[in-house]
Protein backbone atom coordinates (compact mmCIF):
# COMPACT_ATOMS: atom_id res chain seq x y z
CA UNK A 1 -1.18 12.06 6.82
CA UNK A 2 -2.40 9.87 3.90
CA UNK A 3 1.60 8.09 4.67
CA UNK A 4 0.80 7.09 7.75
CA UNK A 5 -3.01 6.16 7.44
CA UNK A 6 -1.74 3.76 4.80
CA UNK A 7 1.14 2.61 6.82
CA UNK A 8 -1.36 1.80 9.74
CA UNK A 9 -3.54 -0.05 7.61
CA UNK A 10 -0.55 -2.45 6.09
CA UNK A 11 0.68 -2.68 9.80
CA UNK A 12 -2.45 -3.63 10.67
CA UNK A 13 -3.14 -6.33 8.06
CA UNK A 14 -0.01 -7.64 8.56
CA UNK A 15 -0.45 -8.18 12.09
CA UNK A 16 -3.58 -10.56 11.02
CA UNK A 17 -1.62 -12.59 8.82
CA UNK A 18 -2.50 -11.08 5.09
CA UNK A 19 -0.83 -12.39 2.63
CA UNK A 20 -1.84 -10.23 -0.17
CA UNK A 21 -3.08 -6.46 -0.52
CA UNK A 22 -5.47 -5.06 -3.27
CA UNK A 23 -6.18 -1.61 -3.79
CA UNK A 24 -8.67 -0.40 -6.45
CA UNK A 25 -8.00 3.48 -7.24
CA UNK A 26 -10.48 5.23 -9.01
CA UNK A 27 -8.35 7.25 -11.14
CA UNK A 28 -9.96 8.79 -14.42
CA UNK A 29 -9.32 12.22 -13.96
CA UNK A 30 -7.48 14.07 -16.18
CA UNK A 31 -4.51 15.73 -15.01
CA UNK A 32 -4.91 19.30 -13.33
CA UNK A 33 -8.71 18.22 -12.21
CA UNK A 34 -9.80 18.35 -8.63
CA UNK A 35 -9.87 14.38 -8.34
CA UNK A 36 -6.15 14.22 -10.07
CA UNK A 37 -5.01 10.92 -8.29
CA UNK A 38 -1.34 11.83 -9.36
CA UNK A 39 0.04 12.31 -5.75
CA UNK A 40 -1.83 9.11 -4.27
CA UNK A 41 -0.69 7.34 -6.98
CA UNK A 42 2.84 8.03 -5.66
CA UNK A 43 1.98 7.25 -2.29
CA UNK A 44 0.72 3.95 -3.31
CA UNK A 45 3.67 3.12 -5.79
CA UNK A 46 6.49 4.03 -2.54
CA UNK A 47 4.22 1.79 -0.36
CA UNK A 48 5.10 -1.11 -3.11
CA UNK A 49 1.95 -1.73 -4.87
CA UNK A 50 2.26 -2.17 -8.12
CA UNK A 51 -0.11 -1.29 -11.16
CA UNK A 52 -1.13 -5.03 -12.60
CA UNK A 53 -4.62 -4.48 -14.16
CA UNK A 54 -7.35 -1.21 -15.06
CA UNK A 55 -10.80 -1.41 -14.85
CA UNK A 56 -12.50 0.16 -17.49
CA UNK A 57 -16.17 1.35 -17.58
CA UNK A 58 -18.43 2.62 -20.31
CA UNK A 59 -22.00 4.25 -20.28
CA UNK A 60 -24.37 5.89 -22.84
């Protein structure tokens, strides 16, 4: 499902003209936690993004 929810959406933008495609990915969960991102990840990689920059954030 998430496959072809992505693919629509590129399809999609592509139709419009976009050029370029950012995706921000919350992914600090360690491995084995319910919010692992491991298998999105993945999804996103085979769709051709690649991994250029991380956001980091800090509180007290």
């Amino acid at each position: 499902m998430g496959r072809a929810m992505l693919g629509s959406a590129l399809e999609m933008l592509d139709k419009l003209g976009t050029t370029e495609v950012i995706l921000y990915v919350e992914d600090d969960a360690p491995l084995g936690d319910d919010r692992d991102r491991t298998a999105a990840n993945s999804l996103y990689e085979s769709a051709g993004f690649t991994e250029i920059d991380r956001l980091y954030s800090y509180s007290l």
